[in-house]
Structure formats: C-alpha cells, structure tokens
N, C-alpha and C. Protein backbone atom coordinates (compact mmCIF):
# COMPACT_ATOMS: atom_id res chain seq x y z
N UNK A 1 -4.63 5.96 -8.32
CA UNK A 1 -5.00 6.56 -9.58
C UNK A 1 -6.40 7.14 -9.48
N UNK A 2 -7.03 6.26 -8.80
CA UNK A 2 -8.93 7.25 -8.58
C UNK A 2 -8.51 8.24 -7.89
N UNK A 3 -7.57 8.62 -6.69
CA UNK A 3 -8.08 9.40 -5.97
C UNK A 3 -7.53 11.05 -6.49
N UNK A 4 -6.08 10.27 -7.49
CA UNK A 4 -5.66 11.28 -8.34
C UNK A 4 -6.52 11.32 -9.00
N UNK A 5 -7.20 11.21 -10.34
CA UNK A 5 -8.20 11.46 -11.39
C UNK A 5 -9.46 12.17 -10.47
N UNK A 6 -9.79 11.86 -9.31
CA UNK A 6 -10.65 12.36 -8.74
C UNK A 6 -10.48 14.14 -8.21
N UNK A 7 -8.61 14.05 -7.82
CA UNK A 7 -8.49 15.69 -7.01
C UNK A 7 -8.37 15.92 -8.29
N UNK A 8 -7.81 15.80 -9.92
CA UNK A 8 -7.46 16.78 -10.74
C UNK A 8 -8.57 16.72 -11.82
N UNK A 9 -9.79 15.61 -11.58
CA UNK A 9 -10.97 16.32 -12.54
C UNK A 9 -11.17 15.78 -13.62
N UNK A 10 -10.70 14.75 -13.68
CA UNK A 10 -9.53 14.26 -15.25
C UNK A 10 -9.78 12.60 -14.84
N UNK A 11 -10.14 11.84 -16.22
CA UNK A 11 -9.35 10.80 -16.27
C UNK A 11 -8.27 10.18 -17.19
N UNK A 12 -7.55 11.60 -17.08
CA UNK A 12 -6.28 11.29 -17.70
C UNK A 12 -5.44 12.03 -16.80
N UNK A 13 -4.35 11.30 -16.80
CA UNK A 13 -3.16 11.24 -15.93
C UNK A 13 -1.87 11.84 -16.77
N UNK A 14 -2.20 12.29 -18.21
CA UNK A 14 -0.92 12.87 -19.10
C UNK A 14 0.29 13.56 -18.54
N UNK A 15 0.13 14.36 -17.49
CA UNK A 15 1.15 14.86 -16.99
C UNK A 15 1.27 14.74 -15.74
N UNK A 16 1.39 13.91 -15.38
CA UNK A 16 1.79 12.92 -14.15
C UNK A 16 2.73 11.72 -13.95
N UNK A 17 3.67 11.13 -13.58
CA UNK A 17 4.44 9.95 -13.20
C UNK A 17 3.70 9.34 -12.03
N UNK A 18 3.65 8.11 -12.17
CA UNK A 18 3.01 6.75 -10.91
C UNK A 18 4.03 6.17 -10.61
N UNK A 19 4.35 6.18 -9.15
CA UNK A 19 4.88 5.12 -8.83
C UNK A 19 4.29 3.75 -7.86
N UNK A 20 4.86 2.96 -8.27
CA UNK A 20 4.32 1.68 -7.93
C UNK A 20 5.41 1.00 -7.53
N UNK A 21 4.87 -0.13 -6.49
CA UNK A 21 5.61 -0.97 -5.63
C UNK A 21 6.37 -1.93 -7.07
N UNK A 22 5.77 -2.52 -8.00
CA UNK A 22 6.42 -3.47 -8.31
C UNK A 22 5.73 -3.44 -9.50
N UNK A 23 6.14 -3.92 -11.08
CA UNK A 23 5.99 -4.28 -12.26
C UNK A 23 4.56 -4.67 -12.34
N UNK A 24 3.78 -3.87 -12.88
CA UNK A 24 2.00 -4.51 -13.02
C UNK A 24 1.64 -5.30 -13.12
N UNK A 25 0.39 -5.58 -12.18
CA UNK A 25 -0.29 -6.48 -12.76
C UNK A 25 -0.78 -6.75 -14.46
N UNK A 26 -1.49 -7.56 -14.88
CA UNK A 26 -2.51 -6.93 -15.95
C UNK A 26 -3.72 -5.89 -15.88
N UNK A 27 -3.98 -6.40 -14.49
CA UNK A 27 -5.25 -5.21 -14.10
C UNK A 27 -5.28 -4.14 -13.92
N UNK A 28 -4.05 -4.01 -13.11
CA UNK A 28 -3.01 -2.32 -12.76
C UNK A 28 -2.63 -1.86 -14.24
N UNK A 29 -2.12 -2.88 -15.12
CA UNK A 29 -1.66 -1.94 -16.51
C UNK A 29 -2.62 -1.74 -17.13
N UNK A 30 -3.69 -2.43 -17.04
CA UNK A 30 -5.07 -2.15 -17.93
C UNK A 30 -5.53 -0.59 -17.27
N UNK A 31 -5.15 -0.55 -16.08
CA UNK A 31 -5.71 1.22 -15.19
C UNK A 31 -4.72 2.06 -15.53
N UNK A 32 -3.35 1.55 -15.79
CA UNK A 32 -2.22 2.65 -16.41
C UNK A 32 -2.57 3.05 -17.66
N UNK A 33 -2.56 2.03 -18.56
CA UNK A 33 -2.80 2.79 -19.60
C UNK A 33 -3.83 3.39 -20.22
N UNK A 34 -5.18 2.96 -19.55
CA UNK A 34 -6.44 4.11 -19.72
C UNK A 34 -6.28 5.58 -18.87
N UNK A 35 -5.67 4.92 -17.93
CA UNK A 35 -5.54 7.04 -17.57
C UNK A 35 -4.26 6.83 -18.16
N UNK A 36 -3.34 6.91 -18.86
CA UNK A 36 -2.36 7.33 -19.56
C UNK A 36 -1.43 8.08 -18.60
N UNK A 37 -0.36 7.80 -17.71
CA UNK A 37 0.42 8.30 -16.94
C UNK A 37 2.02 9.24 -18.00
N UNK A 38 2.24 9.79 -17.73
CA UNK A 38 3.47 10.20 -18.53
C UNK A 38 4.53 9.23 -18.82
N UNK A 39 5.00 8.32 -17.02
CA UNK A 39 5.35 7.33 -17.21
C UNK A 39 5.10 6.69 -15.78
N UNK A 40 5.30 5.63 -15.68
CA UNK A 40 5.55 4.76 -14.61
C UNK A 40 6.67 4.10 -14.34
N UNK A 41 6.99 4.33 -12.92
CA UNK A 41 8.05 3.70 -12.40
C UNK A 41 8.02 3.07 -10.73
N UNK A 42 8.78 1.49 -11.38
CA UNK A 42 8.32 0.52 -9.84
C UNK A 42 9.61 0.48 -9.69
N UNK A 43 9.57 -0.08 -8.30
CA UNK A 43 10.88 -0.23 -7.55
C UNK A 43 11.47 -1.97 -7.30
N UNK A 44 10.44 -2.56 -7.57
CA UNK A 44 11.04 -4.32 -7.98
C UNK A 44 9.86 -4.66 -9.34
N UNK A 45 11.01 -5.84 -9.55
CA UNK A 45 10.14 -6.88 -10.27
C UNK A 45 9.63 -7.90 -10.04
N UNK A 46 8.79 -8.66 -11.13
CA UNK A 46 7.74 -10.03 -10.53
C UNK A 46 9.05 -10.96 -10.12
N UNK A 47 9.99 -11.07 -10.87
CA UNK A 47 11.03 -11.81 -10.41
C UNK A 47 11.87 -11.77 -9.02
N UNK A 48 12.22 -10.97 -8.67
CA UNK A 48 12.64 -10.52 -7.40
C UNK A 48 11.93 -10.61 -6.08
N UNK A 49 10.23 -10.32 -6.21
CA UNK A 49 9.41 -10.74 -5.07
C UNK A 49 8.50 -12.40 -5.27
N UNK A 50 8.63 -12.87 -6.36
CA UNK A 50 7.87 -14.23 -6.31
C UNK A 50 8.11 -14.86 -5.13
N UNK A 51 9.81 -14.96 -4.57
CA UNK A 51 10.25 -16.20 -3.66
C UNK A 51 9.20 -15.80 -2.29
N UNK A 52 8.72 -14.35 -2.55
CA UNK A 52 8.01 -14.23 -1.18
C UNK A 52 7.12 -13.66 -0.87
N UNK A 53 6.35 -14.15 -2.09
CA UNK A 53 4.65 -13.97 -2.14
C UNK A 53 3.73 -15.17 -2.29
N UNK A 54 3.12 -15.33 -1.29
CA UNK A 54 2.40 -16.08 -1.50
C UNK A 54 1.07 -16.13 -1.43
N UNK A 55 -0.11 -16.74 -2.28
CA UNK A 55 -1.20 -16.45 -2.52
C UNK A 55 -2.02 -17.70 -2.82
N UNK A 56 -3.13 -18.36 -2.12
CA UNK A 56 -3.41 -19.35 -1.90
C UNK A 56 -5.26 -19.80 -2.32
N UNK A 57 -5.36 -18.76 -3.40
CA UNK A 57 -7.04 -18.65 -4.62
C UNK A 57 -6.88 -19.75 -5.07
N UNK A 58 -8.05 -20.30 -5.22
CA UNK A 58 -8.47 -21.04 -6.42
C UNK A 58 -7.81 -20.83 -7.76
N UNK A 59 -7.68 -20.00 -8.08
CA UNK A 59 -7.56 -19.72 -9.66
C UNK A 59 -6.21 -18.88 -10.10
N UNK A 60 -5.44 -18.71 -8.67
CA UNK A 60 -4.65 -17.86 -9.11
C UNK A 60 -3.12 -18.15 -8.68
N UNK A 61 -2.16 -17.94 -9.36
CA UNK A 61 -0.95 -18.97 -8.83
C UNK A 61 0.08 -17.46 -9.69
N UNK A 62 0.99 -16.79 -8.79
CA UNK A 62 1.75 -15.82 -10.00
C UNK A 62 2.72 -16.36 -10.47
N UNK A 63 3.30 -17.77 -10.30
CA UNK A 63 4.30 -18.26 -11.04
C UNK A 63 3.49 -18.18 -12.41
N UNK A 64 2.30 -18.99 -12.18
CA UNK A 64 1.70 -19.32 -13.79
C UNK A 64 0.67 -17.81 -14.26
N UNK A 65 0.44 -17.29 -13.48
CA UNK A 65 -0.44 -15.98 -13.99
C UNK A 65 -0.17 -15.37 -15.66
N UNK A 66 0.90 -15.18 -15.58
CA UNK A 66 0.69 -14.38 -16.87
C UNK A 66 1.01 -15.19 -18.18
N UNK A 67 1.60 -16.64 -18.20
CA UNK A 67 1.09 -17.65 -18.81
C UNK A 67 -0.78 -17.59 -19.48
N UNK A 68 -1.37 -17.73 -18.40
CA UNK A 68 -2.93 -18.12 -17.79
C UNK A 68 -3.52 -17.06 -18.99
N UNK A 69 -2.93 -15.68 -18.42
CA UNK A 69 -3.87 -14.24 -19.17
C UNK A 69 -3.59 -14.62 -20.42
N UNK A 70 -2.30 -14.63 -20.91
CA UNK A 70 -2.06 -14.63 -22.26
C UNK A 70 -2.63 -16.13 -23.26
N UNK A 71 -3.71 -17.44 -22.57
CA UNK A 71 -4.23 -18.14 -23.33
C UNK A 71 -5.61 -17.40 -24.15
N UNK A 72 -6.08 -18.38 -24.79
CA UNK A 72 -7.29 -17.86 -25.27
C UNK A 72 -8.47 -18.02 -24.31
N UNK A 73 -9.29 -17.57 -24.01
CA UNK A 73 -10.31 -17.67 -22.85
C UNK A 73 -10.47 -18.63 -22.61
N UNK A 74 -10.77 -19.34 -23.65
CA UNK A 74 -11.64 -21.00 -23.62
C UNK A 74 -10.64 -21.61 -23.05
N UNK A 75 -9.18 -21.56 -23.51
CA UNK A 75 -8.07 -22.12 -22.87
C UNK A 75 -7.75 -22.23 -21.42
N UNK A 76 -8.70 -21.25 -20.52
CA UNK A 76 -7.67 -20.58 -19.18
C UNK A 76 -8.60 -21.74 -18.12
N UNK A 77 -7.60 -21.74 -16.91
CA UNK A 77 -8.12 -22.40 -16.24
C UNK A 77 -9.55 -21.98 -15.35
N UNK A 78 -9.99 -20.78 -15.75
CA UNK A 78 -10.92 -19.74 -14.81
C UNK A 78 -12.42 -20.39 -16.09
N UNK A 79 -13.19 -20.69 -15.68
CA UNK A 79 -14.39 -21.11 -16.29
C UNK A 79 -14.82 -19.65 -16.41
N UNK A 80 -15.04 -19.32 -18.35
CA UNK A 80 -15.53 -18.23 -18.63
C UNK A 80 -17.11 -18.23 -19.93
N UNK A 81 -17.82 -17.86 -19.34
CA UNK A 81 -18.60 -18.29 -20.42
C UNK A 81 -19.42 -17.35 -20.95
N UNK A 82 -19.27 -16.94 -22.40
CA UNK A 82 -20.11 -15.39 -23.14
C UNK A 82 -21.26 -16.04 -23.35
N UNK A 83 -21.98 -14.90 -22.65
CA UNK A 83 -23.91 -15.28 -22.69
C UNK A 83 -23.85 -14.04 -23.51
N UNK A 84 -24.25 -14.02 -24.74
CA UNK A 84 -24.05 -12.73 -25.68
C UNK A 84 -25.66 -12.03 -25.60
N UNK A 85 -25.65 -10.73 -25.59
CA UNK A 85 -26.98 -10.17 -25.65
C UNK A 85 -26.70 -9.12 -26.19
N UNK A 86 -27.53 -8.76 -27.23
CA UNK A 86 -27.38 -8.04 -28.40
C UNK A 86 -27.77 -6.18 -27.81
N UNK A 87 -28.33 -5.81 -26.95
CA UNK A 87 -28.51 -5.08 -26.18
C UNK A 87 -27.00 -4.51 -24.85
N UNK A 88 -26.22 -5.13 -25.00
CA UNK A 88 -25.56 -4.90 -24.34
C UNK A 88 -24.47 -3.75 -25.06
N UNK A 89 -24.31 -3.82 -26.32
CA UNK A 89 -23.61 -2.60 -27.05
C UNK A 89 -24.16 -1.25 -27.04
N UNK A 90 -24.99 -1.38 -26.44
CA UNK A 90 -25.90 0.29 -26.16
C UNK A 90 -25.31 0.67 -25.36
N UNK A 91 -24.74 0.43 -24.27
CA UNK A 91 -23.71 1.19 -22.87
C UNK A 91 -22.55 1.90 -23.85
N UNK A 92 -21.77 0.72 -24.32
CA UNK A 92 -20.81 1.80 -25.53
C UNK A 92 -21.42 2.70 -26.33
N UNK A 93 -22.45 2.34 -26.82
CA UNK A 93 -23.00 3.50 -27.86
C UNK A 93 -22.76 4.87 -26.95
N UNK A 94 -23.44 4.65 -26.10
CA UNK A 94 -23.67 5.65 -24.57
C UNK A 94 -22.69 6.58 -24.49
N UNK A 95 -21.64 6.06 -24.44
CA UNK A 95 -20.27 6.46 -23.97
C UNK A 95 -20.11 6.84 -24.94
N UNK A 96 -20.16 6.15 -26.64
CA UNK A 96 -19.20 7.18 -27.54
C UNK A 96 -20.46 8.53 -27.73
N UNK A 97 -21.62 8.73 -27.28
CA UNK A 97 -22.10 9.85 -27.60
C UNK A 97 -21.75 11.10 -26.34
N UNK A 98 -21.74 10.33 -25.48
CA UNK A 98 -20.86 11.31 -24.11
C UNK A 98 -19.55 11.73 -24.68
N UNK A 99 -18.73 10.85 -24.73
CA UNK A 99 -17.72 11.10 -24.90
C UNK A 99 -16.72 11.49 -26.19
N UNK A 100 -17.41 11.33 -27.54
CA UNK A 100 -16.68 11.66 -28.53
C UNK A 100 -17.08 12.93 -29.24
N UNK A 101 -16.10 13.93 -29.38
CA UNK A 101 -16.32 15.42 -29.79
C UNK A 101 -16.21 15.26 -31.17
C-alpha cells in the first residue's frame, strides 16, 4: 500500500483493488481502510491457516488475538499505560490545518 500511495501521489487508494494473502490483520485493516481501497480481496482465512502458523511473542497468540484487541485496554494482556499531555493534540491540530479544505 506505501509503495502504491507512493507511485500514484495519493493516500487514497479509491480506485484500486488489494489483494492480500489472507483476511486482515487489525493493523493491515486499520491501513485498508485509511487509504480506502475500492475493495479487497484475500485468498484464505484466519481459520484455514491457524493449524499452521505459528508465532512464539510474548504477547501475541492468534488463536486469542482478536479476543485480546477487542477488550478494553486496561483489560488486555499487553501492559498499556496513558501518560496524558495536554500538548500532544497540537500534531492533530497540525494536520486538520494541512489537511482540511
């Protein structure tokens, strides 16, 4: 998806189809649907490759993964902790003055 958004100039993908090995991640769909693809289409599902993936992180298990994403932060097994700084909403400000016509 960068290297497309990169040859066509764009980070939007509107008239384009992606294909992908297999049913998204959350991270991969979080990149689909900000560049906005026309559509996407994979060729397996999480079900079909689990028996033969294996992945051996600390924190990360794909039987339980999308269980995990869908708790509330405080809930997940990944230690997350908001150090809030009131200065940090200026990057968005940033962006909506770049970016909003």
């Amino acid at each position: 998806m960068r290297e497309a958004c990169r040859k066509l100039g764009t980070e939007n993908l509107s008239d384009c189809d992606i294909y992908i090995l297999a049913s998204p991640c959350p991270m991969c769909l979080g990149a689909l649907y900000y560049c906005s693809p026309n559509r996407v289409i994979y060729i397996t599902t999480r079900e079909e490759y689990v028996p033969y993936y294996h992945d051996d992180r600390k924190y990360f298990e794909l039987e339980t993964f999308y269980g995990e994403f869908a708790k509330p932060i405080d809930q997940r097994r990944l230690p997350m902790v908001h150090q809030a700084d009131p200065d940090a909403i200026n990057v968005y400000k940033r962006w909506q003055q770049l970016n909003v016509k």
